[in-house]
N, C-alpha and C. Protein backbone atom coordinates (compact mmCIF):
# COMPACT_ATOMS: atom_id res chain seq x y z
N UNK A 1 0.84 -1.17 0.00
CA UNK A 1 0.00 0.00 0.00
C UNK A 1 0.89 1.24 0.00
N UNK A 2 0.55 2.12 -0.85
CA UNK A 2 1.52 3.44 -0.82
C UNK A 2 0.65 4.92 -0.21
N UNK A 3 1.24 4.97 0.99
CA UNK A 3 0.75 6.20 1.48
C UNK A 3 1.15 7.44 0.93
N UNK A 4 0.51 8.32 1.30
CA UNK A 4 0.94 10.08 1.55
C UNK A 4 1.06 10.51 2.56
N UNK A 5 2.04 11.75 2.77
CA UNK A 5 1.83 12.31 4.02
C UNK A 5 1.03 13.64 3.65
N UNK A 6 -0.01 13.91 4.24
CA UNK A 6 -0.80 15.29 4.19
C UNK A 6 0.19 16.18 5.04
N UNK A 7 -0.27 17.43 5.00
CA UNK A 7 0.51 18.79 5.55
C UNK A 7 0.09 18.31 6.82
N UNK A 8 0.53 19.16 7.90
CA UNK A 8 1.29 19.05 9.04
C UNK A 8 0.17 20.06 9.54
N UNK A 9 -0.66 19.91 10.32
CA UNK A 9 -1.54 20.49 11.42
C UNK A 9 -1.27 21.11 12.85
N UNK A 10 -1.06 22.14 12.77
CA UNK A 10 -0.61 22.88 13.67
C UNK A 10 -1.56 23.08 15.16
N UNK A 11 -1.34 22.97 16.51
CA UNK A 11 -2.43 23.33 17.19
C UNK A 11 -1.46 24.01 18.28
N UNK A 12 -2.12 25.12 19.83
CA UNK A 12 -1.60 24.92 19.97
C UNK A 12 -1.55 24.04 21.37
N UNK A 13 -0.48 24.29 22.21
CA UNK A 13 -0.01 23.03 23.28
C UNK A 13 -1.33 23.26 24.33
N UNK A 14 -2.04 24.15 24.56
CA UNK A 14 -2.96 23.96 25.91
C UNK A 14 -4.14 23.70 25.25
N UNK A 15 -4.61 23.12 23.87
CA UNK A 15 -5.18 22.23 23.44
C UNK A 15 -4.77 20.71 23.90
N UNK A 16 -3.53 20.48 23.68
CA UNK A 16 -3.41 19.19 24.12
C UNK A 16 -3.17 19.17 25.73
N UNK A 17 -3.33 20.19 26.64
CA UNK A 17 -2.73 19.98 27.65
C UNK A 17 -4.93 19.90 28.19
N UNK A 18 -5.53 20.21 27.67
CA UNK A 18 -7.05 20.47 27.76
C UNK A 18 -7.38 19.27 27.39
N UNK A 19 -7.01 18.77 26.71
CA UNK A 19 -7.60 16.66 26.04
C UNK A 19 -6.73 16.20 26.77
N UNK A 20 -5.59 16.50 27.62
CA UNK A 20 -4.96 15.26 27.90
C UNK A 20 -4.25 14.50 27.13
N UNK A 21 -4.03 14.99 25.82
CA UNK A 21 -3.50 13.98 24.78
C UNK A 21 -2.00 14.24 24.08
N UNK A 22 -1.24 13.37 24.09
CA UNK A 22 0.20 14.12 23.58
C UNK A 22 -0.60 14.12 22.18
N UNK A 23 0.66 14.70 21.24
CA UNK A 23 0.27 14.75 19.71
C UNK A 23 0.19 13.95 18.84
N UNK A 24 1.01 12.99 19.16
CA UNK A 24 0.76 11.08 18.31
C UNK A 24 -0.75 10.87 18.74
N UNK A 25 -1.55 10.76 20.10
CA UNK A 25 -2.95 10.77 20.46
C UNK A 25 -3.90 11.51 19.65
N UNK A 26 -3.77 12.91 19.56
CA UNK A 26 -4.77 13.78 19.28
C UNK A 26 -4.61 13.47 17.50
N UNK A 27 -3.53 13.18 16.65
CA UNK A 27 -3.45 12.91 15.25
C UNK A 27 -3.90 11.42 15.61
N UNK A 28 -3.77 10.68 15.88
CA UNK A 28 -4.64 9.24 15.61
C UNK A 28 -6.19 9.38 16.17
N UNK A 29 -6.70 10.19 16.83
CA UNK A 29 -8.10 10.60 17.06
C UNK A 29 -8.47 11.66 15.60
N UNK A 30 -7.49 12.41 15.11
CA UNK A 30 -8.35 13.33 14.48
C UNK A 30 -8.21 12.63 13.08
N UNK A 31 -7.81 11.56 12.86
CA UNK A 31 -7.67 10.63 11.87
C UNK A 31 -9.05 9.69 11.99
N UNK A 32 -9.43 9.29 13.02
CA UNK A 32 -10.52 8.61 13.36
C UNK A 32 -11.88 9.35 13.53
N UNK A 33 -11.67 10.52 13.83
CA UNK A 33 -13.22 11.28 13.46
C UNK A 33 -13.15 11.63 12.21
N UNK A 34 -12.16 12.09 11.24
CA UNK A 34 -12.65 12.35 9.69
C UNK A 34 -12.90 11.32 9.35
N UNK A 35 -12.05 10.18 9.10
CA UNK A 35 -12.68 9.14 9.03
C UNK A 35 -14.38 8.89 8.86
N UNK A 36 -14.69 8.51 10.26
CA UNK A 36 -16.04 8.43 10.78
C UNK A 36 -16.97 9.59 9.62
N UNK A 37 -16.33 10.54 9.82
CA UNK A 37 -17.45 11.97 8.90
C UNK A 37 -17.33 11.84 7.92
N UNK A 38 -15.93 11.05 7.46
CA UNK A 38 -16.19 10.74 5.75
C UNK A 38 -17.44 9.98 5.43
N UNK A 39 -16.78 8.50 6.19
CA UNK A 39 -17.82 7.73 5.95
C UNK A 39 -19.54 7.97 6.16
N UNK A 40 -19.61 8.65 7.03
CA UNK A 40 -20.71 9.23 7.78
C UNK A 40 -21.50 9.80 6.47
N UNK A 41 -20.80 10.90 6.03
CA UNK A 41 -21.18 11.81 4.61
C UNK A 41 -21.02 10.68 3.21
N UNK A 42 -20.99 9.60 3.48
CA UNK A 42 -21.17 8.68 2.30
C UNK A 42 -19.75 9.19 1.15
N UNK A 43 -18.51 9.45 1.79
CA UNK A 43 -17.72 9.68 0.68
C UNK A 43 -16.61 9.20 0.83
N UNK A 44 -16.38 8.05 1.94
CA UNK A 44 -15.55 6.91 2.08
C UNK A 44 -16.59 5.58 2.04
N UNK A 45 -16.33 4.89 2.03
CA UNK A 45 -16.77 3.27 1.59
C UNK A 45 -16.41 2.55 3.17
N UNK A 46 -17.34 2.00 3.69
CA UNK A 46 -16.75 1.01 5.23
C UNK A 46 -15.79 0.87 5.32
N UNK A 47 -14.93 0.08 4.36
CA UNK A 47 -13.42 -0.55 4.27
C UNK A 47 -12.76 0.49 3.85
N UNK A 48 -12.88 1.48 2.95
CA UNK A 48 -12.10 2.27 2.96
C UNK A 48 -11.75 3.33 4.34
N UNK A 49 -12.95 3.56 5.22
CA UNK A 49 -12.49 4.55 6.35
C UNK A 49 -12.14 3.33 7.33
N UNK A 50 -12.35 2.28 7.17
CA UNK A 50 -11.35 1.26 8.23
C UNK A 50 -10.24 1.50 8.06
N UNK A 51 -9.70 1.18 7.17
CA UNK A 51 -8.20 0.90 5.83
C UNK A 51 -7.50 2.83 6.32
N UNK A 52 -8.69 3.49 6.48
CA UNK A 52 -7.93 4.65 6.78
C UNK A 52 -7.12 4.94 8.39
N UNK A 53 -7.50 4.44 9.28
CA UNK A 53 -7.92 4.16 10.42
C UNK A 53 -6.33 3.00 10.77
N UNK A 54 -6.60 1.88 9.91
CA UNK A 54 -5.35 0.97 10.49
C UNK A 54 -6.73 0.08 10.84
N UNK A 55 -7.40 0.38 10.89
CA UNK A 55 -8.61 -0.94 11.51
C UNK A 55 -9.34 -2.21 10.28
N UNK A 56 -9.29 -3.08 11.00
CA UNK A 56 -10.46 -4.00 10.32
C UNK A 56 -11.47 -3.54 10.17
N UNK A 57 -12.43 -4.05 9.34
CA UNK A 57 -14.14 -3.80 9.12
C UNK A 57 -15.04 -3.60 10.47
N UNK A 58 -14.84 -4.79 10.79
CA UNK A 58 -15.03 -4.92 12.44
C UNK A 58 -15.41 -4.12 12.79
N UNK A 59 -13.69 -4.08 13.42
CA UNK A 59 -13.02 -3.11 14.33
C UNK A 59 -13.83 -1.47 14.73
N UNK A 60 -13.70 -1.01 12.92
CA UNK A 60 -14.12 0.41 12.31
C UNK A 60 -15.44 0.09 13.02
N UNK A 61 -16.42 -1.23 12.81
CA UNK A 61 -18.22 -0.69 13.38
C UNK A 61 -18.20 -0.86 14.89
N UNK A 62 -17.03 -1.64 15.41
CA UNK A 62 -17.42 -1.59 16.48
C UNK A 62 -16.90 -0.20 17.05
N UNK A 63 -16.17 0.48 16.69
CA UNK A 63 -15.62 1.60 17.14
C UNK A 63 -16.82 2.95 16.79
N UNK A 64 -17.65 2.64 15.36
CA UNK A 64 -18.59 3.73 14.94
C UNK A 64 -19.92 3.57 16.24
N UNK A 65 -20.27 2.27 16.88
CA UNK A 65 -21.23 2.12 17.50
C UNK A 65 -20.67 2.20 18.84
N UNK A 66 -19.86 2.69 19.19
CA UNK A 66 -19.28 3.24 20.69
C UNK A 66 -19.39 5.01 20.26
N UNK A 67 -19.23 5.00 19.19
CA UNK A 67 -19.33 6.72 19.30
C UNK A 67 -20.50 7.21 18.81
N UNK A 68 -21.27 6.27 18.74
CA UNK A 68 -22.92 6.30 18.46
C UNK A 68 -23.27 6.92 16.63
N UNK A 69 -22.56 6.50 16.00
CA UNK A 69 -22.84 6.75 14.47
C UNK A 69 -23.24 5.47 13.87
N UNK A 70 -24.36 5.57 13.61
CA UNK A 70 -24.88 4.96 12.58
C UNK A 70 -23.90 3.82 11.38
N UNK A 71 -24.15 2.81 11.54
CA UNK A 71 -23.44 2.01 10.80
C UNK A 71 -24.09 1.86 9.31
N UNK A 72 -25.36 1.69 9.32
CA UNK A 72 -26.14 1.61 7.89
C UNK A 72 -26.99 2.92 8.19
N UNK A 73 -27.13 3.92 7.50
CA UNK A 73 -27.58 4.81 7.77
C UNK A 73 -28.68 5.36 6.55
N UNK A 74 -29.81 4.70 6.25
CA UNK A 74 -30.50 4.78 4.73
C UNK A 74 -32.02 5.87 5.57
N UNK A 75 -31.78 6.51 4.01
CA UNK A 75 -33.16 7.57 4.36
C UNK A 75 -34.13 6.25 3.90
N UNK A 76 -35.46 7.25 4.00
CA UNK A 76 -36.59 6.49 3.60
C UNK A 76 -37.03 5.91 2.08
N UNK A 77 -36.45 6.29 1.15
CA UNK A 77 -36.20 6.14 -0.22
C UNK A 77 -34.98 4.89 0.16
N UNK A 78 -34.16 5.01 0.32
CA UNK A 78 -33.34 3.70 0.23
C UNK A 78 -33.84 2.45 0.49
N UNK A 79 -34.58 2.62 1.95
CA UNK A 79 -35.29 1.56 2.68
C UNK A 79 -36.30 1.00 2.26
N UNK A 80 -36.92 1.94 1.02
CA UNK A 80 -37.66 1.36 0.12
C UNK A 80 -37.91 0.19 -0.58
N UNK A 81 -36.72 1.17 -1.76
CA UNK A 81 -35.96 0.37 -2.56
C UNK A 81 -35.39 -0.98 -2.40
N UNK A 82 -34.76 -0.69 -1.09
CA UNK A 82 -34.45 -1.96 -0.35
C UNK A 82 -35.41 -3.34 0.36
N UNK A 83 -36.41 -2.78 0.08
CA UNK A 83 -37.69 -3.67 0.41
C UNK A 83 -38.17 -4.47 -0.65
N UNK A 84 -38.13 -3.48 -1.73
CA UNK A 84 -38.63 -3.73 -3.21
C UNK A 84 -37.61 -4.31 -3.95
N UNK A 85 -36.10 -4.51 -3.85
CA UNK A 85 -35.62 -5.81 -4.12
C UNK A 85 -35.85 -7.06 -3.16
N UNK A 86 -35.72 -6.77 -2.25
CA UNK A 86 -36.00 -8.50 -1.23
C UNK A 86 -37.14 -8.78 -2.10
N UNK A 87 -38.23 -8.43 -2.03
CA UNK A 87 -39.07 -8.41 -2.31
C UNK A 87 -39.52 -9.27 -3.97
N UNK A 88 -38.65 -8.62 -4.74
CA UNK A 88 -38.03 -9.15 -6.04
C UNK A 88 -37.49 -10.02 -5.74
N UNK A 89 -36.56 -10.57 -5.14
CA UNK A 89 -35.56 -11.53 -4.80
C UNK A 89 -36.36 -12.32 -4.73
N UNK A 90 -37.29 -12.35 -3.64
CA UNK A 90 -38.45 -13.28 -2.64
C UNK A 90 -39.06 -14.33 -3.84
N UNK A 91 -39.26 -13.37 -4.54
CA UNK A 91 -40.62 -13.66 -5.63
C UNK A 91 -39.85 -14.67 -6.51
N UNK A 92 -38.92 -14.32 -6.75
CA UNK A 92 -37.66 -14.98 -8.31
C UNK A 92 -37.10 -16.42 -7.58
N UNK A 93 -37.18 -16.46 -6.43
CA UNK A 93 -37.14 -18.01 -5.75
C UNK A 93 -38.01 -19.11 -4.99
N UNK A 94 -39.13 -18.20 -5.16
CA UNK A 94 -40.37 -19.06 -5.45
C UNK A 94 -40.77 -20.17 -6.76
């Protein structure tokens, strides 16, 4: 796998002295909430904001359902749709 390094995020220190977090902490958290908001905003793929993360599939839902985000997250039009293939499915194996 070939990474990038993105630019360098500046904060300053009584931010981290306010989280408690050295700066290896607060960059592997702020890696894990874009993440989450990518995926969240439908513009990472499950495995891809795992894969971003260092995490398994898993891992990534069990970590999205501790921070209370939605793992399948379909409006009412999806859930539809999604009825109306089973539904199709149902019928075609009869």
């Amino acid at each position: 796998m070939q990474t990038v390094a993105l630019p360098r995020i500046e904060v300053d220190h009584s931010v981290l002295l306010s989280l408690k977090n050295s700066a290896d902490e607060l960059a592997e958290k702020m890696k894990l909430y874009t993440a989450m908001t990518l995926y969240r905003k439908q513009q990472l793929s499950l495995g891809k904001a795992a894969q971003m993360c260092g995490m398994t599939r898993l891992d990534f839902i069990e970590t999205l359902k501790r921070e209370g985000v939605a793992v399948f997250d379909y409006d009412a039009a999806q859930i539809g749709e999604i009825a109306a293939d089973a539904d199709s499915l149902a019928n075609m194996m009869r």
